[in-house]
PDB file of N, CA and C in Angstrom:
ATOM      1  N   UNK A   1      16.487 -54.910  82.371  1.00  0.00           N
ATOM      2  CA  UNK A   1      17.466 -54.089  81.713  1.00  0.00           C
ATOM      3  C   UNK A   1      17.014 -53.777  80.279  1.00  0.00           C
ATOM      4  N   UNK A   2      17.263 -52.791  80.099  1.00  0.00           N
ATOM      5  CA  UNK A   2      16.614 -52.163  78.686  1.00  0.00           C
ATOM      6  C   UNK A   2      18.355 -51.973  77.734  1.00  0.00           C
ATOM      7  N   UNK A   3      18.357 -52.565  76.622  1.00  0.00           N
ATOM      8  CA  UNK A   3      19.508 -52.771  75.778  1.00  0.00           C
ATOM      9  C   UNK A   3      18.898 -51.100  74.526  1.00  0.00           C
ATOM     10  N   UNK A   4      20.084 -50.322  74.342  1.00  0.00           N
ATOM     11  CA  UNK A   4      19.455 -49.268  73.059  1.00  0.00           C
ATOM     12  C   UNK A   4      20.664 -49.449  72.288  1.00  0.00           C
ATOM     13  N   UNK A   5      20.738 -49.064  71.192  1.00  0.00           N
ATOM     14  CA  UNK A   5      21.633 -48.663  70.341  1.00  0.00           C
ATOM     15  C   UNK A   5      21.261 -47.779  69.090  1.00  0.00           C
ATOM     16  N   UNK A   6      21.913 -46.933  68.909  1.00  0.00           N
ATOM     17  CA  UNK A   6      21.458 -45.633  68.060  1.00  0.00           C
ATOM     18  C   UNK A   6      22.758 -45.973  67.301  1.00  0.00           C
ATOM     19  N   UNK A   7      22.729 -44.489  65.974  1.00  0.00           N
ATOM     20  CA  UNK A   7      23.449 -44.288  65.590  1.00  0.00           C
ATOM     21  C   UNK A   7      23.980 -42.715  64.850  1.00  0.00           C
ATOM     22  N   UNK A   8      25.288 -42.307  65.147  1.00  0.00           N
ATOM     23  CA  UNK A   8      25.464 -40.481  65.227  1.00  0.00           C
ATOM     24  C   UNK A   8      26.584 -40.641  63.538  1.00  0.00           C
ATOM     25  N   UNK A   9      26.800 -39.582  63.381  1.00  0.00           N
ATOM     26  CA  UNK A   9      27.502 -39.124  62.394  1.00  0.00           C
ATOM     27  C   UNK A   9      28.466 -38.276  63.332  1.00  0.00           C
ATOM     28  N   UNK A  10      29.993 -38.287  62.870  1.00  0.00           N
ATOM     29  CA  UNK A  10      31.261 -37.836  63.510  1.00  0.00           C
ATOM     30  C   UNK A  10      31.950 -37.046  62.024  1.00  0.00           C
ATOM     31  N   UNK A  11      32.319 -35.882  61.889  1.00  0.00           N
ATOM     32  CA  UNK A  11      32.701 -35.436  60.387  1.00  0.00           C
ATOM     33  C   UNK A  11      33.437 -35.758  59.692  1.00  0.00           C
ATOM     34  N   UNK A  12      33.847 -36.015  59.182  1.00  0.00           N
ATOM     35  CA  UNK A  12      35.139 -36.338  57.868  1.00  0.00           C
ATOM     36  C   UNK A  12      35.961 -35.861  58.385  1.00  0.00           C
ATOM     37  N   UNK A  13      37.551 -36.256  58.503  1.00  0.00           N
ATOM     38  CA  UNK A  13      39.083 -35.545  59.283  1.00  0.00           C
ATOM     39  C   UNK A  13      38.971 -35.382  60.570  1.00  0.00           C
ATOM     40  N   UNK A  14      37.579 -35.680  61.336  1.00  0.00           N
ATOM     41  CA  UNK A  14      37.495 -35.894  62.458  1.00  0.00           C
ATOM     42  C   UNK A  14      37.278 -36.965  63.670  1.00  0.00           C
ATOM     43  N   UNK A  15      37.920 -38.348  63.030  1.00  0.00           N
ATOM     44  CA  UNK A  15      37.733 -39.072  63.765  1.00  0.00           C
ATOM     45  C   UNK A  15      38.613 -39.662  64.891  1.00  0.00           C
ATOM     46  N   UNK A  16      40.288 -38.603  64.890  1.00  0.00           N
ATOM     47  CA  UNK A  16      41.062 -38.433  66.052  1.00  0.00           C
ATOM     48  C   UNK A  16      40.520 -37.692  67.167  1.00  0.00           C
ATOM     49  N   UNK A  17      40.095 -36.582  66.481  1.00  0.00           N
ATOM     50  CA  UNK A  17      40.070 -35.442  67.766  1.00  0.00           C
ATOM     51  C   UNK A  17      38.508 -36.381  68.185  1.00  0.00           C
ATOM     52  N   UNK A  18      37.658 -36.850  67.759  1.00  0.00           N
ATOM     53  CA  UNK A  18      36.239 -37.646  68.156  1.00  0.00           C
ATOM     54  C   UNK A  18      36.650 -38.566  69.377  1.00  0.00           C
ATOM     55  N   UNK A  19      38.012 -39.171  68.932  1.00  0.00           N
ATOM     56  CA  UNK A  19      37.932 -40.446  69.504  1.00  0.00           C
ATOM     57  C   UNK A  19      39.371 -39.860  71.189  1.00  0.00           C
ATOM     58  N   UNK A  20      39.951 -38.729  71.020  1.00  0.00           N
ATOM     59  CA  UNK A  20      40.999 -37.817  71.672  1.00  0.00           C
ATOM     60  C   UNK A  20      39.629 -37.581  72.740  1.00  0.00           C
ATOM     61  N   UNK A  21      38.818 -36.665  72.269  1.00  0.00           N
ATOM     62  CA  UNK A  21      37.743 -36.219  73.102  1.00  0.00           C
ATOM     63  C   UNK A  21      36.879 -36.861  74.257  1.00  0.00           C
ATOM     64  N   UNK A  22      36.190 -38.211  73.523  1.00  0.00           N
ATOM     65  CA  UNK A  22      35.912 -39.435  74.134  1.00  0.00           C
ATOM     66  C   UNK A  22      37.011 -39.966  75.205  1.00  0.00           C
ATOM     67  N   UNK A  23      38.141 -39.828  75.177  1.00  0.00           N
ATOM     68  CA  UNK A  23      39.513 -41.045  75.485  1.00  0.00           C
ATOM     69  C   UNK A  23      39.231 -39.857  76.876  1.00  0.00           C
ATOM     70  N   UNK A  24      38.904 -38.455  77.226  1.00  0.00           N
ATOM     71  CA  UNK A  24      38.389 -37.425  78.252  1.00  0.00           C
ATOM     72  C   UNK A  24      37.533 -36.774  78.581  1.00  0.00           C
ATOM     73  N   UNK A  25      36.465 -37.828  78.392  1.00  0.00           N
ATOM     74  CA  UNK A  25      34.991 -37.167  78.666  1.00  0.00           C
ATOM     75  C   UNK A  25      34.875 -36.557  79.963  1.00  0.00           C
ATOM     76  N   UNK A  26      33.787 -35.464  80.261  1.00  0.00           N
ATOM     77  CA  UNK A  26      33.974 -34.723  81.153  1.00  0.00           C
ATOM     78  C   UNK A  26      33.275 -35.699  82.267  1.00  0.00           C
ATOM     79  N   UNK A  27      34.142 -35.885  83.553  1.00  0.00           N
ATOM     80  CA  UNK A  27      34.118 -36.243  84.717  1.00  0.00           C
ATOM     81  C   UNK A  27      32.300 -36.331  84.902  1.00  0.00           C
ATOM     82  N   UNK A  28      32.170 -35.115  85.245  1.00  0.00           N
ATOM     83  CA  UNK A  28      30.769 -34.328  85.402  1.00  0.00           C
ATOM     84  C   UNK A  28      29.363 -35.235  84.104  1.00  0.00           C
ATOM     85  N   UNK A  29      30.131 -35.738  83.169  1.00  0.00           N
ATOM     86  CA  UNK A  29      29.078 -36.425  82.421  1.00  0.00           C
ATOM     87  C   UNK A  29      29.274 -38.201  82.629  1.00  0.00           C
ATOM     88  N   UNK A  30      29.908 -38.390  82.995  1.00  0.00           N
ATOM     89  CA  UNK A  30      30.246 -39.867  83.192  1.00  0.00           C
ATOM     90  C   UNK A  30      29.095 -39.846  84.345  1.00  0.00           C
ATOM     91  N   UNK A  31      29.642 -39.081  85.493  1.00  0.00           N
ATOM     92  CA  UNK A  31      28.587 -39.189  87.008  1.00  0.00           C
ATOM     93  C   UNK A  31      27.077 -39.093  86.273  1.00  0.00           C
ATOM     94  N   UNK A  32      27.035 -37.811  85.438  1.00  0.00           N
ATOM     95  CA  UNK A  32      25.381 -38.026  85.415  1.00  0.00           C
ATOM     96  C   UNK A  32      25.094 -39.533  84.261  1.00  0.00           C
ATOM     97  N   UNK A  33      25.612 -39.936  83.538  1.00  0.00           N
ATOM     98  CA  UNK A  33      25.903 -41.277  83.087  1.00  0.00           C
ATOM     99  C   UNK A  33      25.571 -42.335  84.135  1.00  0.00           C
ATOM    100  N   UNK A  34      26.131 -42.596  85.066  1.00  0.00           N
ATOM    101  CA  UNK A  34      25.990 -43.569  86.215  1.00  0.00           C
ATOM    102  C   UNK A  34      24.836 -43.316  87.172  1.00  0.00           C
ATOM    103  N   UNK A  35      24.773 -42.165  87.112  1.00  0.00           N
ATOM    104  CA  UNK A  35      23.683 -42.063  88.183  1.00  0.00           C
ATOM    105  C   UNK A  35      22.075 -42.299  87.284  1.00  0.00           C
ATOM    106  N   UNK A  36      22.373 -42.296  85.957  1.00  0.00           N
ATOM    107  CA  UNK A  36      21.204 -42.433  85.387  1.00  0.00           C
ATOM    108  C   UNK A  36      20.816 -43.884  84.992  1.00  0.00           C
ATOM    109  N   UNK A  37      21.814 -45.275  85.436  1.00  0.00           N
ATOM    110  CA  UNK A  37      21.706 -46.469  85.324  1.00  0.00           C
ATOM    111  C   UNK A  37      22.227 -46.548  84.601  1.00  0.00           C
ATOM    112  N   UNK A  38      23.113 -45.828  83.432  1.00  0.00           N
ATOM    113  CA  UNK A  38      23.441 -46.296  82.354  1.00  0.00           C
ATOM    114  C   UNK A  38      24.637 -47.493  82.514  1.00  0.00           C
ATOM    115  N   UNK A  39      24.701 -48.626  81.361  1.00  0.00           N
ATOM    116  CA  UNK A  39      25.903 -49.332  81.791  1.00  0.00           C
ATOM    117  C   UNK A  39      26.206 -50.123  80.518  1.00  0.00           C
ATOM    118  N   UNK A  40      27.651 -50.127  80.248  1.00  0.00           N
ATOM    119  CA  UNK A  40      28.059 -51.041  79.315  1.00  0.00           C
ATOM    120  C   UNK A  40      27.818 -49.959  78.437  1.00  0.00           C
ATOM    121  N   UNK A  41      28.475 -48.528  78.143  1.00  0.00           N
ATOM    122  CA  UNK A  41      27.980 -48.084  76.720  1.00  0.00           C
ATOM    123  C   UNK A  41      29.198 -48.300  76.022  1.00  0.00           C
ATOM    124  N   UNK A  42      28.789 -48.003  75.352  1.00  0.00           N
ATOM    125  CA  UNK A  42      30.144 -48.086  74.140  1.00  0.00           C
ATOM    126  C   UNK A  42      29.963 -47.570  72.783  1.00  0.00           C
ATOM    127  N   UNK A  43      30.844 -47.214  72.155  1.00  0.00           N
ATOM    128  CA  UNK A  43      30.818 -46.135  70.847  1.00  0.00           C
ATOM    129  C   UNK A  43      31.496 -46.525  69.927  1.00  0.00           C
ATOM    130  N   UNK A  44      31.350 -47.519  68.410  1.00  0.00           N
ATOM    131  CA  UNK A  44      32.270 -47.682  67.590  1.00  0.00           C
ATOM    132  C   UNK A  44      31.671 -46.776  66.460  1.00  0.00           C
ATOM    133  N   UNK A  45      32.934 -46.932  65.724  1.00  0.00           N
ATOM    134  CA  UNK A  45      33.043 -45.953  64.478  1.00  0.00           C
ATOM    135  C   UNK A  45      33.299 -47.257  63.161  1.00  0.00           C
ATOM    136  N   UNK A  46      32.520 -46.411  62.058  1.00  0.00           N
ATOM    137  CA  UNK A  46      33.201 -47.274  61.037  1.00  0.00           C
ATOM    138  C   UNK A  46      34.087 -46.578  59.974  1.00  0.00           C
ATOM    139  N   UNK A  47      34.994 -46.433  60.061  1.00  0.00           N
ATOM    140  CA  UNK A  47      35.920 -45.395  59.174  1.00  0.00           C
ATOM    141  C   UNK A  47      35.438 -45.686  58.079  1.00  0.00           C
ATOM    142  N   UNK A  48      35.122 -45.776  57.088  1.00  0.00           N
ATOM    143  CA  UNK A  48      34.634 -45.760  55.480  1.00  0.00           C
ATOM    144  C   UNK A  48      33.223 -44.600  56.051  1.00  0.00           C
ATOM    145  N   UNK A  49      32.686 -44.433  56.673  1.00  0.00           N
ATOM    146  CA  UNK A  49      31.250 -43.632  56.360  1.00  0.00           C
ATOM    147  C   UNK A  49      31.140 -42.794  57.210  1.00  0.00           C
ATOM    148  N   UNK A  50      32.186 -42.839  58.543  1.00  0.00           N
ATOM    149  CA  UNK A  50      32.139 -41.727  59.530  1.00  0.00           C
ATOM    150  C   UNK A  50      30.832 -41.949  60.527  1.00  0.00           C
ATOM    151  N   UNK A  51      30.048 -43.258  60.274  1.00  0.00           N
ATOM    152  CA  UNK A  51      29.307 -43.513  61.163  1.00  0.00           C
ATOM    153  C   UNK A  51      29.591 -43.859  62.341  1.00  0.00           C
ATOM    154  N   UNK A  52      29.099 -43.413  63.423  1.00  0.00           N
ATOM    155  CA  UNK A  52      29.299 -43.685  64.632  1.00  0.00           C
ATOM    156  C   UNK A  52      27.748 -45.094  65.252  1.00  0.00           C
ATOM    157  N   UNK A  53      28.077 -45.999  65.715  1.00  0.00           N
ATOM    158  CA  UNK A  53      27.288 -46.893  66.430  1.00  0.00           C
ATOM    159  C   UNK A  53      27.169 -47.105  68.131  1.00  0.00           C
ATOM    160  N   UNK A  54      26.271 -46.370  69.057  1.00  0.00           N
ATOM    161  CA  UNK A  54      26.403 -46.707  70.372  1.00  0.00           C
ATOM    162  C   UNK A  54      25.266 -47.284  70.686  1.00  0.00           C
ATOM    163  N   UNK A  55      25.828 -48.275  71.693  1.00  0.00           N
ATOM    164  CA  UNK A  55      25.151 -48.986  72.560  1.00  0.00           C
ATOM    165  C   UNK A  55      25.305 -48.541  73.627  1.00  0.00           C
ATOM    166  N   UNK A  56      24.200 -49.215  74.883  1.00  0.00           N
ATOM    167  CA  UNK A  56      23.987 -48.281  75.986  1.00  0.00           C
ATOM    168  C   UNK A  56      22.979 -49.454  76.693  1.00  0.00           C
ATOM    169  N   UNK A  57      23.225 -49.833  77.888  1.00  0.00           N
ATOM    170  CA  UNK A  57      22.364 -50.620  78.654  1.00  0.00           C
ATOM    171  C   UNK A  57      21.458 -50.147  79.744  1.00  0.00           C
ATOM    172  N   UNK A  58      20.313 -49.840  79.800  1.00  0.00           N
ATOM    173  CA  UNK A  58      19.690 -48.926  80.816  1.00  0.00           C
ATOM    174  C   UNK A  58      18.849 -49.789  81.994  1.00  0.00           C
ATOM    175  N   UNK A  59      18.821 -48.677  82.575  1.00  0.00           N
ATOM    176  CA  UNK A  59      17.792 -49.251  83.788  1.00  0.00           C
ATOM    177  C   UNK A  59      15.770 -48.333  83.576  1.00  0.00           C
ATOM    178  N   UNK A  60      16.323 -47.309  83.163  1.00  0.00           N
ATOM    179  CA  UNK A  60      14.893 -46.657  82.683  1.00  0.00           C
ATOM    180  C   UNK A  60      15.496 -45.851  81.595  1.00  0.00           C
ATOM    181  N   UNK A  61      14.451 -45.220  80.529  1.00  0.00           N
ATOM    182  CA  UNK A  61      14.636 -44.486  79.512  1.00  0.00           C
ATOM    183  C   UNK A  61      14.330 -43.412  79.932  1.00  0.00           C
ATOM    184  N   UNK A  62      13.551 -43.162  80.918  1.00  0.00           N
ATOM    185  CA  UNK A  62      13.019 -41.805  81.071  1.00  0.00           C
ATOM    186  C   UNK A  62      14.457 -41.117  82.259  1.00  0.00           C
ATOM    187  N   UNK A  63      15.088 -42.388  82.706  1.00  0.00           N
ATOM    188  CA  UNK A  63      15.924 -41.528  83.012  1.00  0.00           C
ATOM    189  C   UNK A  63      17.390 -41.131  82.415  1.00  0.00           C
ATOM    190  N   UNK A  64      17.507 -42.009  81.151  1.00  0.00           N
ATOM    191  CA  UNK A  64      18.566 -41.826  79.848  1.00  0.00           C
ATOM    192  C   UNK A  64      18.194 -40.439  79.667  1.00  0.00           C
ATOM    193  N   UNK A  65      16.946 -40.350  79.150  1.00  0.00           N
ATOM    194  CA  UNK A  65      16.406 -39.472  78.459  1.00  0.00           C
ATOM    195  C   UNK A  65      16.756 -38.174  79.046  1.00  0.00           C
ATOM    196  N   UNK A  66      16.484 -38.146  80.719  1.00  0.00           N
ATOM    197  CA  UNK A  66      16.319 -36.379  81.239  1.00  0.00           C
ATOM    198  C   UNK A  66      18.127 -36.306  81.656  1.00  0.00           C
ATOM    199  N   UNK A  67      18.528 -37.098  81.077  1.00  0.00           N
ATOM    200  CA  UNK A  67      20.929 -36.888  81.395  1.00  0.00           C
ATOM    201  C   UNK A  67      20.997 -35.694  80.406  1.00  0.00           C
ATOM    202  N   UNK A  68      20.160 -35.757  79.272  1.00  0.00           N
ATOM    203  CA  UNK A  68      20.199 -34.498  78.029  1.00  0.00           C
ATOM    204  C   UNK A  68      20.049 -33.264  78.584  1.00  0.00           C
ATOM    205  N   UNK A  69      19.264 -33.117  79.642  1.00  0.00           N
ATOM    206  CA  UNK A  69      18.752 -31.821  80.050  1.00  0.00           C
ATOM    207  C   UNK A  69      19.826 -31.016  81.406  1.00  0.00           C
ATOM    208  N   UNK A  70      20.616 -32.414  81.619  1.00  0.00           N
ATOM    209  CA  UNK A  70      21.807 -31.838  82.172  1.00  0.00           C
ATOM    210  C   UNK A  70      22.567 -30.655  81.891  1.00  0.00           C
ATOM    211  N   UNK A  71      23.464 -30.278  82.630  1.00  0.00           N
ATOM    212  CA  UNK A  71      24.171 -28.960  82.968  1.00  0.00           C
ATOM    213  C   UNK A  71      25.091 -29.819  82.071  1.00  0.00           C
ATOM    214  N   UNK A  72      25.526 -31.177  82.566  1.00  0.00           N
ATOM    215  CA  UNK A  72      27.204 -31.516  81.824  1.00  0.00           C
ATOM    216  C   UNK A  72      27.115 -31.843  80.155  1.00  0.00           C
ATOM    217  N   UNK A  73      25.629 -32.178  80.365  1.00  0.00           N
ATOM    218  CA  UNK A  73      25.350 -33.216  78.895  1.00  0.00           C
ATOM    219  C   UNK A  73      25.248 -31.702  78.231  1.00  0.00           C
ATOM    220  N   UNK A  74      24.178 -30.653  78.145  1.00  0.00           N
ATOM    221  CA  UNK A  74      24.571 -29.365  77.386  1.00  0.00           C
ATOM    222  C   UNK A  74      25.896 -28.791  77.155  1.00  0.00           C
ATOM    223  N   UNK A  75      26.708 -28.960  78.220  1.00  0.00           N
ATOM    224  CA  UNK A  75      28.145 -28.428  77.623  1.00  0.00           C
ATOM    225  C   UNK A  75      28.881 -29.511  76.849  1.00  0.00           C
ATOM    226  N   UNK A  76      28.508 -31.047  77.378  1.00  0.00           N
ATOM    227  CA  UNK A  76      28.952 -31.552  76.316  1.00  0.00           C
ATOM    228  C   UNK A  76      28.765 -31.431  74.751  1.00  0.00           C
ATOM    229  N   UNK A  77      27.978 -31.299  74.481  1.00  0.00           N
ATOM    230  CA  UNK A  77      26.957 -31.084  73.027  1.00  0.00           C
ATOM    231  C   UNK A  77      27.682 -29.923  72.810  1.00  0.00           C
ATOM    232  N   UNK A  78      27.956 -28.956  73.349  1.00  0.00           N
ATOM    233  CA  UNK A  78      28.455 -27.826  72.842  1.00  0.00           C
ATOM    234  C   UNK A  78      30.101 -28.055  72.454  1.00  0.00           C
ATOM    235  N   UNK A  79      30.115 -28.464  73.045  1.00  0.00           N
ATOM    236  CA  UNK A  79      32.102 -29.152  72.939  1.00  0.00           C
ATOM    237  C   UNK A  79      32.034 -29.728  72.075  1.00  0.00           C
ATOM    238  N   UNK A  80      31.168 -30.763  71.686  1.00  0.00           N
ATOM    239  CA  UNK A  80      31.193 -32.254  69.901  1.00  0.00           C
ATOM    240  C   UNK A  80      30.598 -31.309  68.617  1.00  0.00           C
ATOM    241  N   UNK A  81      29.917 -30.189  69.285  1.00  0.00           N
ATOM    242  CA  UNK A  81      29.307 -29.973  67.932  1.00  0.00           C
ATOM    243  C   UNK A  81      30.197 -29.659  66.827  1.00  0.00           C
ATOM    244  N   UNK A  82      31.454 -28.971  66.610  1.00  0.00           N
ATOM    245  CA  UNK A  82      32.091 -28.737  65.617  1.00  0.00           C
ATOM    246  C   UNK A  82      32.583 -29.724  64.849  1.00  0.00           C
ATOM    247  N   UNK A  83      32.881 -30.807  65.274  1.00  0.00           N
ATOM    248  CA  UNK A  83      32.855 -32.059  64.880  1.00  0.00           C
ATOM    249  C   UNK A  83      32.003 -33.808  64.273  1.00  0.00           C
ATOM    250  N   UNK A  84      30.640 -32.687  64.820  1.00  0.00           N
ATOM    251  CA  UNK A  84      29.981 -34.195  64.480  1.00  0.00           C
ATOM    252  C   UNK A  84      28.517 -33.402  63.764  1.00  0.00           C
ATOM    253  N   UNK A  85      27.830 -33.783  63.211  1.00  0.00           N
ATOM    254  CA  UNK A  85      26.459 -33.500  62.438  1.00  0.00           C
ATOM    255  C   UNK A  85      25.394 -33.403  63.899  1.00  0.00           C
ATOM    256  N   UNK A  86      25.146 -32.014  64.049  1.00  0.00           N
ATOM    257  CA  UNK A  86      23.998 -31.922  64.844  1.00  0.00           C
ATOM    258  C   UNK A  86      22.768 -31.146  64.880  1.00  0.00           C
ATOM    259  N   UNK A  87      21.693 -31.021  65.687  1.00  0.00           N
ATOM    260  CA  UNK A  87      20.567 -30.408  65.151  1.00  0.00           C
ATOM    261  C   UNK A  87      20.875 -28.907  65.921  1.00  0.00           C
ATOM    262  N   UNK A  88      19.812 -28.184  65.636  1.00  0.00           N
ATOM    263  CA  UNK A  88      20.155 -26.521  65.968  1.00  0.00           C
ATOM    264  C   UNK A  88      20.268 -26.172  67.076  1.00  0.00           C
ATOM    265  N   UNK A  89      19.755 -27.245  67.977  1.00  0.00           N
ATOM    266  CA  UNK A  89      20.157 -27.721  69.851  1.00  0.00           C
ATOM    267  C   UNK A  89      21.777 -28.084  70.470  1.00  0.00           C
ATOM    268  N   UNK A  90      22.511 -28.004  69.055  1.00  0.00           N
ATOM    269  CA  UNK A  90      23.749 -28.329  69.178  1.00  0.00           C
ATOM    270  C   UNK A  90      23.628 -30.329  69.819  1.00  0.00           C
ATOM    271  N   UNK A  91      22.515 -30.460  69.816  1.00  0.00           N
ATOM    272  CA  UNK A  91      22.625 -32.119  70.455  1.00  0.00           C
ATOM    273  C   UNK A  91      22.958 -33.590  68.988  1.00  0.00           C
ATOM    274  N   UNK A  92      23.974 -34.235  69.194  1.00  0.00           N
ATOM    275  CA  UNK A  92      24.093 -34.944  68.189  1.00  0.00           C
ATOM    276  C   UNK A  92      22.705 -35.400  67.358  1.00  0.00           C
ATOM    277  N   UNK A  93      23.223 -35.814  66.089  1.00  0.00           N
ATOM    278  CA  UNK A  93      21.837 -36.011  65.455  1.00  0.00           C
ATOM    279  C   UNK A  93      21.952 -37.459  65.693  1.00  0.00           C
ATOM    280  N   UNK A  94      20.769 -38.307  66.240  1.00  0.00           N
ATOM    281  CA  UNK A  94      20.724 -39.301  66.130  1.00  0.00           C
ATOM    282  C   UNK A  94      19.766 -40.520  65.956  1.00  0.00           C
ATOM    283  N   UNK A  95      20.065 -41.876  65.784  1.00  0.00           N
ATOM    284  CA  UNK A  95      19.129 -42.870  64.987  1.00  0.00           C
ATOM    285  C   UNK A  95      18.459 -43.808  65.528  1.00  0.00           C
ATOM    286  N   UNK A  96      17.513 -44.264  66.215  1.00  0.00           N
ATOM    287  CA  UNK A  96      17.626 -45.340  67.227  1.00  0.00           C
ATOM    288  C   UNK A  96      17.142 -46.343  66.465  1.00  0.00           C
ATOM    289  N   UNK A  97      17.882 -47.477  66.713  1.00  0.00           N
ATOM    290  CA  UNK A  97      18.088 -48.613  65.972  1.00  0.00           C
ATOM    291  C   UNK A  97      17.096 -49.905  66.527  1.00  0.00           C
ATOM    292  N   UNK A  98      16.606 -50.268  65.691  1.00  0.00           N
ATOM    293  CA  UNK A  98      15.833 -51.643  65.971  1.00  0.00           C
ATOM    294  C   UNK A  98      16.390 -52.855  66.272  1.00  0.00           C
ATOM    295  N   UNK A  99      16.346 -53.423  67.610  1.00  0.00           N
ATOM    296  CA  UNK A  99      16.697 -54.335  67.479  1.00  0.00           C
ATOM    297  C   UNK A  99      16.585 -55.881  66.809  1.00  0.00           C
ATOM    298  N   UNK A 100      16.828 -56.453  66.140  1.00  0.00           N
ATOM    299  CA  UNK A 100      16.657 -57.477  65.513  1.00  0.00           C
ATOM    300  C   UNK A 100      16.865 -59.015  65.684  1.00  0.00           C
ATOM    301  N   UNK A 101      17.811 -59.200  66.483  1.00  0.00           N
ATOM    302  CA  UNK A 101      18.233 -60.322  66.841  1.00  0.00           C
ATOM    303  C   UNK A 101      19.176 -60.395  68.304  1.00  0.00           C
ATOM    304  N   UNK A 102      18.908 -61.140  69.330  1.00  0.00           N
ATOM    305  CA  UNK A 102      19.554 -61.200  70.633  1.00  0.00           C
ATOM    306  C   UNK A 102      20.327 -62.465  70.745  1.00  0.00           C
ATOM    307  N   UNK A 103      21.468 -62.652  71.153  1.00  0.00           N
ATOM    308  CA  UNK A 103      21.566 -63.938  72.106  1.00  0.00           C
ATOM    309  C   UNK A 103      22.543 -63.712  73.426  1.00  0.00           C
ATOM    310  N   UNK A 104      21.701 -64.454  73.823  1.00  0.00           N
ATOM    311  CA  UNK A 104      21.812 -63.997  75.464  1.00  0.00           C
ATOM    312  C   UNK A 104      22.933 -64.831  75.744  1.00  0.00           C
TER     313      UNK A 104
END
């Protein structure tokens, strides 16, 4: 199992409709979510900086990786972008984080 955790930016005054949005992610992206091994993700926020922190437990990266090139994951990106800091792909901007310390 491959453990990731990144990290996104969500905008200022937007961390209802962020977290409204999430609370109904599209059906259609959850499936390609599951079918790509993903498991255990999860998304916190830290209200003082508008940072967003996700984790994500995989089975391969290469197949995390090609969920982006999805039909659901593009309309998703198009749906968050008004709300969150993204690149000109409309795809969140994001950080991938080093891991540092485990306990199992």
């Amino acid at each position: 199992m491959i453990r990731k955790a990144f990290k996104l930016k969500v905008n200022e005054g937007q961390f209802e409709e962020y977290k409204l949005r999430h609370d109904n992610v599209f059906p259609e992206l959850v499936q390609e979510l599951k079918s790509a091994g993903a498991k255990n993700y999860s998304i916190f926020l830290d209200d003082e900086t508008g940072c967003l922190f996700g984790y994500v437990e995989l089975d391969s990266v290469e197949k995390w990786n090609d969920v982006s090139k999805s039909e659901a994951c593009q309309k998703w990106w198009k749906y968050m972008d008004d709300i969150m800091d993204t690149n000109p792909d409309m795809s969140p901007k994001s950080t991938e984080l080093r891991e540092m310390f485990y306990l199992a």
